[in-house]
Structure formats: C-alpha cells, structure tokens
Protein backbone atom coordinates (compact mmCIF):
# COMPACT_ATOMS: atom_id res chain seq x y z
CA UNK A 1 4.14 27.21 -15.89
CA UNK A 2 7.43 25.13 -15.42
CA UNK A 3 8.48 24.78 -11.92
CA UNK A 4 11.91 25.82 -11.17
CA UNK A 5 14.36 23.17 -10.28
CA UNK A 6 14.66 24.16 -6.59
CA UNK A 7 11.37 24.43 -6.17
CA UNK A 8 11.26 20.77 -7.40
CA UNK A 9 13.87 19.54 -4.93
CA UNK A 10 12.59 21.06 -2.05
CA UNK A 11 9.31 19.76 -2.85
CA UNK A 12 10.82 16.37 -2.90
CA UNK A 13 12.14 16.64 0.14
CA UNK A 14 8.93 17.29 2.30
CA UNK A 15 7.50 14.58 0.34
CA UNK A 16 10.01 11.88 1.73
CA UNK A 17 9.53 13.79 5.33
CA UNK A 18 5.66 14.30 5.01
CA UNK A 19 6.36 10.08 3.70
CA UNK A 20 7.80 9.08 6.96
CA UNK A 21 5.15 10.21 9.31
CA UNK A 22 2.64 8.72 7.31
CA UNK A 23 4.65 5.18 6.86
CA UNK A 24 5.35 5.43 10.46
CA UNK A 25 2.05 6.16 12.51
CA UNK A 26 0.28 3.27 9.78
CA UNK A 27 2.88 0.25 10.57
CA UNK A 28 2.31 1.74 14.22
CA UNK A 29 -0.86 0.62 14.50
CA UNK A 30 -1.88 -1.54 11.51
CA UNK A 31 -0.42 -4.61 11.48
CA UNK A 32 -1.16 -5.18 14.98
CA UNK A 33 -4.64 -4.92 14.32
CA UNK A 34 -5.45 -8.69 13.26
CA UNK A 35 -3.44 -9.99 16.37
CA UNK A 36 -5.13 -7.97 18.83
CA UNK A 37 -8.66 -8.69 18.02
CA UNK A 38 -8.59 -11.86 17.01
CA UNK A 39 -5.63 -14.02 19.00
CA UNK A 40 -6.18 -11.42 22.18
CA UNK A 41 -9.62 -10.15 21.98
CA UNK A 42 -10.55 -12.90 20.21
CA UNK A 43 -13.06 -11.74 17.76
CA UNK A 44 -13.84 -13.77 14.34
CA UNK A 45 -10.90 -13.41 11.53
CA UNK A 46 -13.39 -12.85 9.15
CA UNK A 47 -14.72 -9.96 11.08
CA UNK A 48 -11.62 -8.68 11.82
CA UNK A 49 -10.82 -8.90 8.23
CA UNK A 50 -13.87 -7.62 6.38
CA UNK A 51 -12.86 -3.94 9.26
CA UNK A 52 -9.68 -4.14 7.47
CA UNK A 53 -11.02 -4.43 3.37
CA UNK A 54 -13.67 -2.25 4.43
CA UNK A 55 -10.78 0.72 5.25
CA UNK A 56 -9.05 -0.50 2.25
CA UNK A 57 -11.81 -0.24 -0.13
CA UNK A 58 -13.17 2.92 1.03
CA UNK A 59 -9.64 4.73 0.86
CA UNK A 60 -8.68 3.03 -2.01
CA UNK A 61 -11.68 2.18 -4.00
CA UNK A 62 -13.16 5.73 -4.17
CA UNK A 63 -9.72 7.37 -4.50
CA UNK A 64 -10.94 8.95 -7.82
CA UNK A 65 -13.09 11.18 -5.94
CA UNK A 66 -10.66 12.14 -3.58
CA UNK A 67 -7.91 12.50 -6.58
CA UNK A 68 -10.96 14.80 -8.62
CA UNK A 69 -11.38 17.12 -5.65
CA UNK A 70 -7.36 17.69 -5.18
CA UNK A 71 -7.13 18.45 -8.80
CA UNK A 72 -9.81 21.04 -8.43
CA UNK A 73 -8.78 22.48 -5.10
CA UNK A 74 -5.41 21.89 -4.80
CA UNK A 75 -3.42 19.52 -2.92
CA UNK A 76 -2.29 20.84 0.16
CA UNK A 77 -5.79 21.32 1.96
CA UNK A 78 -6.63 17.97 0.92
CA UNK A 79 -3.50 16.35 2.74
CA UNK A 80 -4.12 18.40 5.81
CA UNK A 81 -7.27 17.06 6.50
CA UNK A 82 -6.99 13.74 5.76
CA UNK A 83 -3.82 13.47 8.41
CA UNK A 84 -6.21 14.64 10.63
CA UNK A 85 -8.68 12.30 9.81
CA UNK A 86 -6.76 9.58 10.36
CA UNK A 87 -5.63 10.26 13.65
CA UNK A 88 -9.12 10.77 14.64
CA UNK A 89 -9.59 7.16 13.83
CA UNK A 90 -6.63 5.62 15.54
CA UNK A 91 -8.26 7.36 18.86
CA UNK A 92 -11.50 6.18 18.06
CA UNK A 93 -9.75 2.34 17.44
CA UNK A 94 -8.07 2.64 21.08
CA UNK A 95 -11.75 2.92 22.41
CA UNK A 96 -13.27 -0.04 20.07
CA UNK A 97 -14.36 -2.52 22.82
CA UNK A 98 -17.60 -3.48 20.30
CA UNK A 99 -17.67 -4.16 16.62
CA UNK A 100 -19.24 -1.41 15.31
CA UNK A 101 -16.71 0.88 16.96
CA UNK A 102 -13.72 -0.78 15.06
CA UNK A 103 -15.37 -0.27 11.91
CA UNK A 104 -15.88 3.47 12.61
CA UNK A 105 -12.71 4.18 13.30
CA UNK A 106 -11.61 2.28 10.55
CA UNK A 107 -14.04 3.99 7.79
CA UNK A 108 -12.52 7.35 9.14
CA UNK A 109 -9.50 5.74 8.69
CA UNK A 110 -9.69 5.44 5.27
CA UNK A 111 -11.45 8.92 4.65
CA UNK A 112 -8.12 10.27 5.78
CA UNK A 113 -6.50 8.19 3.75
CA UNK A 114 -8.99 9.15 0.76
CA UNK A 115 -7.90 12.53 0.89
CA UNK A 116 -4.19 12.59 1.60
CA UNK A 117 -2.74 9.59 -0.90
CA UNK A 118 -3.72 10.92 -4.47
CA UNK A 119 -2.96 14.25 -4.03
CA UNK A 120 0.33 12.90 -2.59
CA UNK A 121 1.28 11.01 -6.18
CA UNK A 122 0.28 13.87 -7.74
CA UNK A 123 3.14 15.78 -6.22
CA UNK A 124 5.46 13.56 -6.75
CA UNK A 125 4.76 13.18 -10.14
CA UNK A 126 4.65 17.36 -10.27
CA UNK A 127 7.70 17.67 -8.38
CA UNK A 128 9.61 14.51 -10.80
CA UNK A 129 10.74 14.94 -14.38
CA UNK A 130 10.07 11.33 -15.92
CA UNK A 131 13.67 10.38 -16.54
CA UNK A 132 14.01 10.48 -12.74
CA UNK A 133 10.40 9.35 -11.54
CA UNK A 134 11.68 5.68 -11.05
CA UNK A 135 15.18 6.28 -8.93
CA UNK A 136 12.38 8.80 -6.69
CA UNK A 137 9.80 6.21 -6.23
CA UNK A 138 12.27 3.63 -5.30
CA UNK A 139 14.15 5.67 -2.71
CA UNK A 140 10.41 6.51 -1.42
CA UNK A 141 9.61 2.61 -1.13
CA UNK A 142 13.00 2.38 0.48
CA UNK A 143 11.93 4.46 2.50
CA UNK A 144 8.47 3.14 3.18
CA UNK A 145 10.28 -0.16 4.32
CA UNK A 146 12.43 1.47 6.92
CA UNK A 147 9.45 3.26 8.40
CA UNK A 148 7.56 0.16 8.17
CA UNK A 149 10.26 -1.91 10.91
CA UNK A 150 10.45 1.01 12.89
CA UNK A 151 6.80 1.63 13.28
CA UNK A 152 6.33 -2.01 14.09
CA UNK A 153 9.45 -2.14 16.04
CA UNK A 154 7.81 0.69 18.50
CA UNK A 155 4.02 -1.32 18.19
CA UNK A 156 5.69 -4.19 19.45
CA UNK A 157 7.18 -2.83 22.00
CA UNK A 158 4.10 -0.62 22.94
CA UNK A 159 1.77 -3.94 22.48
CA UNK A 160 3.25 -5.32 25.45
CA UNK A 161 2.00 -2.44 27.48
CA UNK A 162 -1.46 -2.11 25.88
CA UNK A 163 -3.39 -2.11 22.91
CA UNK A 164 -4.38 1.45 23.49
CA UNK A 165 -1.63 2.90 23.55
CA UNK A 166 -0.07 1.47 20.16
CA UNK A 167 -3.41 3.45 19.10
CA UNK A 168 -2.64 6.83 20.90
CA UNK A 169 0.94 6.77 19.20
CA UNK A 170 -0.26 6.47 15.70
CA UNK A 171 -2.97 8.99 16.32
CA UNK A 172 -0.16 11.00 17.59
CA UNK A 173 1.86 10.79 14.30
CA UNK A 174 -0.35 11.66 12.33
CA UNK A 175 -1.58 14.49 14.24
CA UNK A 176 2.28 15.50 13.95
CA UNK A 177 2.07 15.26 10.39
CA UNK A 178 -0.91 17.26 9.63
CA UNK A 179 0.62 20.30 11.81
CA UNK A 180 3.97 19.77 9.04
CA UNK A 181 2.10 20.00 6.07
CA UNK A 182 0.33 23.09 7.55
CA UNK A 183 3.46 25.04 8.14
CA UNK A 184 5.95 23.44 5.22
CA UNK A 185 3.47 21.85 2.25
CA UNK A 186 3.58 24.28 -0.57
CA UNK A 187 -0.18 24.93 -1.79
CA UNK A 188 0.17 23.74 -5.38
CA UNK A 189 -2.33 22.53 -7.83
CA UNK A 190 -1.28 19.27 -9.17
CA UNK A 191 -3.22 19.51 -12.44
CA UNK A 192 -2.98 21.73 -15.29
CA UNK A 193 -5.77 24.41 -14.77
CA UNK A 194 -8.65 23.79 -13.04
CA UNK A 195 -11.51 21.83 -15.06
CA UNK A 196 -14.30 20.47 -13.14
CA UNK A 197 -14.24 17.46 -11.30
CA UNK A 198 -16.27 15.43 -13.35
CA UNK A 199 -13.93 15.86 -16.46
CA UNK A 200 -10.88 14.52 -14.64
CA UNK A 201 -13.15 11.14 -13.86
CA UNK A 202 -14.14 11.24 -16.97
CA UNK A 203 -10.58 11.06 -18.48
CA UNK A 204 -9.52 8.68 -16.46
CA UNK A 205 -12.17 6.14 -17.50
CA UNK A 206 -11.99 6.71 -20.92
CA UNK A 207 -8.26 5.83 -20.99
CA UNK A 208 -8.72 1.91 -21.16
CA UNK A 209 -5.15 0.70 -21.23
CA UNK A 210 -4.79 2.35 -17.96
CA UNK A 211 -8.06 1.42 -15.84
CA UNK A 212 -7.27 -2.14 -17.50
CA UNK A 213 -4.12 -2.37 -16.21
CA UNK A 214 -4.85 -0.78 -12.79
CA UNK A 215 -7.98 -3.60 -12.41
CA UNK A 216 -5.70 -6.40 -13.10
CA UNK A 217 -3.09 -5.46 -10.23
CA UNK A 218 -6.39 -6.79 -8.02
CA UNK A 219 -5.24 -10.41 -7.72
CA UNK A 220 -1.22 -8.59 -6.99
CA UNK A 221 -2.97 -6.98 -4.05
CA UNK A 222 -4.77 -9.94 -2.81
CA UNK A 223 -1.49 -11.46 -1.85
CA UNK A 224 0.26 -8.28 -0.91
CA UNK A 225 -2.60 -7.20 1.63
CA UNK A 226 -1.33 -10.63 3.77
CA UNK A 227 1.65 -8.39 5.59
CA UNK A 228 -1.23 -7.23 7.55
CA UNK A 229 -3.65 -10.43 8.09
CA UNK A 230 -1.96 -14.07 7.13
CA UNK A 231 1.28 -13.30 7.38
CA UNK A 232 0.82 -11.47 11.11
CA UNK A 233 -1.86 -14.53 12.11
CA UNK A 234 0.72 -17.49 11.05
CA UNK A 235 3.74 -16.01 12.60
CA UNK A 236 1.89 -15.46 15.72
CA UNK A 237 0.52 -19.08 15.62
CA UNK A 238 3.58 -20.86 14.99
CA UNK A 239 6.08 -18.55 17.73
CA UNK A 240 2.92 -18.39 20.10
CA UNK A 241 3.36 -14.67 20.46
CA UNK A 242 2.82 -11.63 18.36
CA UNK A 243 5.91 -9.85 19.58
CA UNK A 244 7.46 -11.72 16.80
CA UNK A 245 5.63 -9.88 13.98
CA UNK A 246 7.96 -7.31 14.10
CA UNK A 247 10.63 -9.39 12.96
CA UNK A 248 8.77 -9.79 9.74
CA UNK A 249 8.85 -5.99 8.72
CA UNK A 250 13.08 -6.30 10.22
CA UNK A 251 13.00 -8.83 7.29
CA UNK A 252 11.43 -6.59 5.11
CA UNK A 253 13.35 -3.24 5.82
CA UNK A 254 16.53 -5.05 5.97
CA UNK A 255 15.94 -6.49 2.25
CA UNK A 256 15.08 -3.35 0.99
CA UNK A 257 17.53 -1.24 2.16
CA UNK A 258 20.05 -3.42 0.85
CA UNK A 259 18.44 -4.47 -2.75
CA UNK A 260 15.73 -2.08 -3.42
CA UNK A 261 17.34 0.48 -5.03
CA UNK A 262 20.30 -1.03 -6.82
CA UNK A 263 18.02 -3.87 -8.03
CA UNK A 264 15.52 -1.39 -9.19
CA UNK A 265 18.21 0.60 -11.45
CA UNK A 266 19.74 -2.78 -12.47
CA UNK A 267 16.19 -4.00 -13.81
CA UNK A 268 15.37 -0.63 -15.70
CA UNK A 269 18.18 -0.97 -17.89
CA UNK A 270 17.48 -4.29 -18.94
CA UNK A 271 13.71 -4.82 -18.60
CA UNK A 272 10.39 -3.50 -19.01
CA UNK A 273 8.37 -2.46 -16.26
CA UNK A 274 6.19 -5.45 -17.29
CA UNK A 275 8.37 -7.83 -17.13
CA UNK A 276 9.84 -6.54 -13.43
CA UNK A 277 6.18 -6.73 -12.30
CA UNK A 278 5.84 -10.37 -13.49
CA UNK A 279 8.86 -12.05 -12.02
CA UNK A 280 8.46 -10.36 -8.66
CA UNK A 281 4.45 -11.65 -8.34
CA UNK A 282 5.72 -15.39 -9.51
CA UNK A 283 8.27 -15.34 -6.28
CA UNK A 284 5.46 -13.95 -3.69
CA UNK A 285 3.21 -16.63 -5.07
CA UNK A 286 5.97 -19.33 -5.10
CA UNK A 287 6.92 -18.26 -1.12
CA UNK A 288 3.00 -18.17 -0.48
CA UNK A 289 2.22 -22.09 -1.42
CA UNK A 290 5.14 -23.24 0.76
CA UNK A 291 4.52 -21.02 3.32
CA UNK A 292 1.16 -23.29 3.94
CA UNK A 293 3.05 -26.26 4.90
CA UNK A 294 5.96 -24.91 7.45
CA UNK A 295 5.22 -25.10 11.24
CA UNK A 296 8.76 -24.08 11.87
CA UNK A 297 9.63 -20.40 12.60
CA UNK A 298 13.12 -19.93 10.86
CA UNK A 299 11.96 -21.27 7.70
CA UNK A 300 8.77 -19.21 8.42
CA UNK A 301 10.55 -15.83 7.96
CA UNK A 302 12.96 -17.35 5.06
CA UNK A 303 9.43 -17.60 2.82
CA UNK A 304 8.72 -14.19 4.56
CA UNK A 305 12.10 -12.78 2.92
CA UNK A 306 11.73 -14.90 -0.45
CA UNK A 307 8.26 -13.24 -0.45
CA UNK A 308 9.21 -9.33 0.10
CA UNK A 309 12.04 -9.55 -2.53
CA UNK A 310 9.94 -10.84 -5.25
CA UNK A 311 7.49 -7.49 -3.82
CA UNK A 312 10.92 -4.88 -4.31
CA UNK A 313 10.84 -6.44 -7.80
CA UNK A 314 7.65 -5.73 -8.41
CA UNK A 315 6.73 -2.46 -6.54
CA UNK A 316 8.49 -0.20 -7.88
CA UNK A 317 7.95 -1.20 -11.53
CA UNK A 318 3.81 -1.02 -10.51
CA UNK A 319 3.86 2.53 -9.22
CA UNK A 320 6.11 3.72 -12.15
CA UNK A 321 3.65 1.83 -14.88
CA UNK A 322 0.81 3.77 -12.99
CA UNK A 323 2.49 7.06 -13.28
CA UNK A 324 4.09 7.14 -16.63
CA UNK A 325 0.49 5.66 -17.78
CA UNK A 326 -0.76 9.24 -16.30
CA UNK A 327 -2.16 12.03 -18.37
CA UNK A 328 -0.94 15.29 -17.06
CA UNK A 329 -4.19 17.17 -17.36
CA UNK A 330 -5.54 14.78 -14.36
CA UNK A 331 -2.67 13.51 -12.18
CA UNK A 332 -4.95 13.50 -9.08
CA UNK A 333 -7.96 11.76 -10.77
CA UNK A 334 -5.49 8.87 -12.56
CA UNK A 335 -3.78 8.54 -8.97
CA UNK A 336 -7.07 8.47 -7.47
CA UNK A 337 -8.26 5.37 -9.96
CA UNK A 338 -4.62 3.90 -9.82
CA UNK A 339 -5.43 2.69 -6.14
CA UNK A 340 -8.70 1.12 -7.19
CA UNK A 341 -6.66 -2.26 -7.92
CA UNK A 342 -5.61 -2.58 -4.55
CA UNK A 343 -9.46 -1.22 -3.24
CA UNK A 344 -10.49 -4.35 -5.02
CA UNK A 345 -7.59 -6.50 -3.89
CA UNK A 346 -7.42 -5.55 -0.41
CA UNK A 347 -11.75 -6.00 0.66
CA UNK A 348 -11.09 -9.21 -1.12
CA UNK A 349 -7.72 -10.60 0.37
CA UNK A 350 -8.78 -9.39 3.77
CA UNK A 351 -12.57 -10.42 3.80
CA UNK A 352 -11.54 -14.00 2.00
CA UNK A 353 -8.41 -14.64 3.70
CA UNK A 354 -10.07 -14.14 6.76
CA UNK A 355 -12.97 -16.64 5.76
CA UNK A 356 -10.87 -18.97 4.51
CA UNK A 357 -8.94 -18.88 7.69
CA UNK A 358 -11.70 -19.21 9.99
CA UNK A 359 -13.01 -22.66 7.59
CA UNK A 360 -9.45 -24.18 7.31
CA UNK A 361 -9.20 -24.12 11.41
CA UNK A 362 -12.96 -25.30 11.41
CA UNK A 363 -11.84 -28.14 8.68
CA UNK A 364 -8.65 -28.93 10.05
CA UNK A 365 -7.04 -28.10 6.72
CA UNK A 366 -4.26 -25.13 7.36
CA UNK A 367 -3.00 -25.31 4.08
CA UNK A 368 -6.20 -23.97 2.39
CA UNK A 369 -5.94 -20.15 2.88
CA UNK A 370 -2.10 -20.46 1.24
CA UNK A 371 -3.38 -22.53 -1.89
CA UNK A 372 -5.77 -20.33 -2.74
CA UNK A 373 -3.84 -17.11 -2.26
CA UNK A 374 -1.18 -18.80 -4.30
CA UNK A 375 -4.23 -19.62 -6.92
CA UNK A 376 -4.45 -15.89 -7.13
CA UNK A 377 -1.49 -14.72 -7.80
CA UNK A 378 -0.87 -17.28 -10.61
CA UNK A 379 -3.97 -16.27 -12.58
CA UNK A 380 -2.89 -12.46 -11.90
CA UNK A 381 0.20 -13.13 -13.55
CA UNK A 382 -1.14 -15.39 -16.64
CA UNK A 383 -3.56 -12.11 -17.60
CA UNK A 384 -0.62 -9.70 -16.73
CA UNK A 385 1.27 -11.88 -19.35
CA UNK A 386 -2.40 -11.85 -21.50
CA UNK A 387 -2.11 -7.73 -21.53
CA UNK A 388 1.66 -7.22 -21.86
CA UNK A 389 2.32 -9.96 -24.42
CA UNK A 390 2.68 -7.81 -27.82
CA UNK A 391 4.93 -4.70 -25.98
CA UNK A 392 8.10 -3.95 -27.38
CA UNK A 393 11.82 -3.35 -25.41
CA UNK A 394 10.71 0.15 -23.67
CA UNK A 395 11.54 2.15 -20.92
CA UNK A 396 9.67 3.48 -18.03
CA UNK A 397 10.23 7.20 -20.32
CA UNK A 398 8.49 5.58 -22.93
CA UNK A 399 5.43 3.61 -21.48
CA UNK A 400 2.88 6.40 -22.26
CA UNK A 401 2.95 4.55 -25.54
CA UNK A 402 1.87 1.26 -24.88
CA UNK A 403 -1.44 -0.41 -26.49
C-alpha cells in the first residue's frame, strides 16, 4: 500500500535525527582508535588494523543477513538492537587493556552495526520517491560530514582527558539513540510482503549487474577506509600529536557543507552516476600518491581536502547507483549485499595498510603504504571504466536499466 506523503516526510525526518546520533557517537570514538593503541598504547598497526577490518567485515560483509532478517521482521526492532549493541561495545573498548578485549568489543561493534545499517537504507529508500532519492542522500552525507567534525571535535577534546572516556561518550550516544527509535521509529516493513529470508538472498545474488558492481567498489573502499587508519597515523606523525586529527574531519565537514549538495545537483544534470563515481576516485587517488612524500603539515591537510572533495563527488553518486540498482521486493537484502564492497575493502585497507605501515617504518621507505593505496584506486577505476563503458546518457531515475 502507498504511503501517504506525510507519513513519508516525517519518516525522513527521524531518519536524518536517528542519522546524527549514529554519525556522532561513531566519529566519537572511531577515528581515535588507531592513535590510541598504536602511537599511545603502542600496540602493532597491523594489529590495530586487522580489530578495525575485522568490525568492518563483520558489519559490512554479512550485511545480507542482517538486511534478510529486517525484510522479514521489520525494521524497527532490528535498529533498536543494534544501537544497543553498539554501545555495549564502546564500553567494552574503554576496558580493552589486552588484545583480545579490543577485538570483542569491536566484533559487537559491528553486530550492532549488522543490524541497524540495512534496515536503515531500506527506509530511506521506503520513505524516498526516486526522483528525489539523490537530493535526500546528499543532504544525509551532508549531514554525515557535520556529525563527523563534531564527533571528532568532542573525541579530541575528550582524548586529552582519557581514552576511556571518549569510549563512555560514544557508548552513551548510542544508548541515546536506541531509546529514540524506541519511542519515535515507526515499525514498518521495508519490503513488499513478507517472503522468507532465503528468497531475498537469493534475489540479490542472482541480480549480477548489481553484486558486480557492489564487488568492484572494493578497491574505492580500500582508500576511503584511510580517514580512520593512514590518514589519522600520518597527521599524527608529522604534527607530533593526535589532537590534530580533528582538523582533518573540520576539513572534511567544512568542504561538504559548502560543495556537497550544490555539486551533487550540478553533476546529476549533466552526468551519469558513473561518470561522478569515476572522477571523484581519480582525485582521492591523485591526493593519496602525493600525500606519501609531504612531511609538512599545511600541505598535509591541502591533500586531505583535495582528497575528501574528489569523495563528495563520488559518494553520493555510489549510494544512489546502489539504490536505484535495488529491486523493491528486497530493499533490506540488496542494502544488506550493497555494503559487502566496503566489507571487502575495509578488512583489506585496514589489515594491509596497517602491514604495509609497520614494513615501510621497518624498511625505512614511508612512501610505500601511499603507492600502493594509490595502485588501488587506479585499477578500481580502470574496471569501473571496464563495466560502465557501453552505458548511455541516463539519469539516476533511469539506472534500473543498465546492462
């Protein structure tokens, strides 16, 4: 049955609320991980990174599950518990004085995040008509970026105190979050009917354009996963503090609340969502290679900047490719497999990045991490060019069509 177009709005509405707590309590927490165990605690980078692709993978990487059982049972229950999952393990990191301890909290880390993201994207594409899917994505991404320099605005501040109690905060959050979507979350279904799980996997994996596509944006998440291990490492190495990372997400919310949304509707009347996906990886692979040979800060956070506005380029045009790529009959299971790419990407550019930056300090050769990340991205975009090369001049209305 059609929802009603208030129903719609309001629905939209706790989904940039409900989008805020979550974007908040994560940049909390998350991007101070790598600093604190490794420069303070000082734990192996490759460690530290494989905790961090582990989370990613599990949340990410078995998403279709996750997306299966919110088609089946409904979104809002789903959501609930995952928020409360997740602050579980931020308490659980604030108490991680061994290894294995980091990786628990960061495996129920990502089961909260397993439960609460698909169902999420499948409300927003219930709650969006597809003429107005991309202007909705892009204010949530501008969004994302504001709560991204606050939360690491109040981590930095809160990392000066201790480590604990950046952990405590986020866990707080989230707890917040779960107690909103309790009272205000309306319990919809985001699929049409209620077929068993399996069929909705099913679906999904018989649609090859789509799980193609979604595999390829593997190498795009390789490099984007750095905001949270490279990127945070470097700038803390070449300032000699990590109070300084949250100038990096300052960078990044001040970029895209200027540019993110006017660039985005510029781009979608002139290019396919392809093509916007293409251009922005070839600038955050261009910033990546010279960000390898800078020592000095200001030119640091330049390549920082050059790097997050080839990522408003190309964000927005990847989540509305995944969505207009969606059947209807399995929103939560296609959402679900949609965040398999960066499952992939994300256990590889943490675990790898982290290796390679533990060999290049062994080696003496700083560059390496940056050449090979930059490596990455270029062969991402030659196969993105590979699968996109016969499409036509479409819109984001009309991608269902493509292949």
């Amino acid at each position: 049955m059609p929802i009603p177009s208030q129903v719609r709005k309001t629905g939209r509405y706790i989904l940039l609320l409900d989008n805020l707590f979550i974007v908040l309590g994560f940049y909390v927490v998350f991007p101070l991980v790598s600093t604190h165990f490794v420069s303070q605690v000082g734990w192996s980078a490759l460690f530290v990174g494989f905790a961090l692709g582990f989370r990613q993978f599990v949340q990410q990487g078995f998403g279709l599950i996750g997306g299966a059982i919110a088609d089946r049972f409904g979104a809002k229950p789903m959501i609930i518990t995952g928020m409360f999952l997740r602050s579980v393990g931020f308490i659980s990191m604030a108490l991680a004085t061994e290894h294995w301890l980091l990786l628990v909290s960061c495996l129920l880390s990502a089961l909260g995040g397993l439960l609460f993201d698909p169902p999420r994207m499948g409300l927003t594409i219930k709650f969006t008509r597809p003429h107005e899917r991309g202007k909705f994505i892009s204010l949530l991404m501008i969004q994302d970026n504001a709560g991204a320099v606050i939360g690491a605005l109040i981590g930095g501040i809160l990392i000066d105190y201790d480590f604990q109690l950046v952990c405590w905060c986020g866990a707080f959050i989230f707890f917040l979050c779960g107690i909103f979507n309790l009272l205000f979350l309306p319990a919809y279904h985001i699929a049409i009917g209620k077929a068993p799980i399996i069929n909705g996997m099913k679906m999904v994996l018989q649609d090859k354009k789509f799980t193609h596509y979604v595999l390829t944006l593997t190498g795009y998440y390789v490099l984007w996963v750095q905001i949270m291990l490279m990127l945070p490492l470097t700038i803390t190495a070449v300032s000699g503090s990590p109070s300084y990372v949250k100038w990096m997400y300052a960078i990044q919310a001040t970029i895209s609340l200027i540019l993110l949304y006017p660039l985005a509707r510029f781009s979608e009347k002139y290019f396919r969502l392809d093509q916007r996906l293409k251009f922005g990886l070839l600038l955050m692979s261009f910033a990546f290679i010279i960000i390898g040979f800078t020592s000095q800060l200001s030119i640091l956070l330049s390549l920082i900047a050059l790097f997050y506005f080839g990522a408003i380029i190309a964000e927005p045009a990847r989540e509305t490719l995944a969505t207009v790529l969606t059947n209807p009959k399995a929103k939560g299971s296609y959402m679900g497999f949609s965040r398999l790419g960066l499952a992939l990407g994300g256990f590889i550019g943490y675990t790898g990045a982290g290796w390679l930056y533990d060999m290049a300090i062994q080696i003496g050769l700083p560059h390496l991490p940056w050449i090979v990340l930059t490596l990455v991205g270029l062969l991402t975009l030659g196969y993105l060019e590979y699968l996109f090369k016969n499409e036509p001049p479409i819109t984001k209305v009309k991608m269902r069509k493509i292949g």
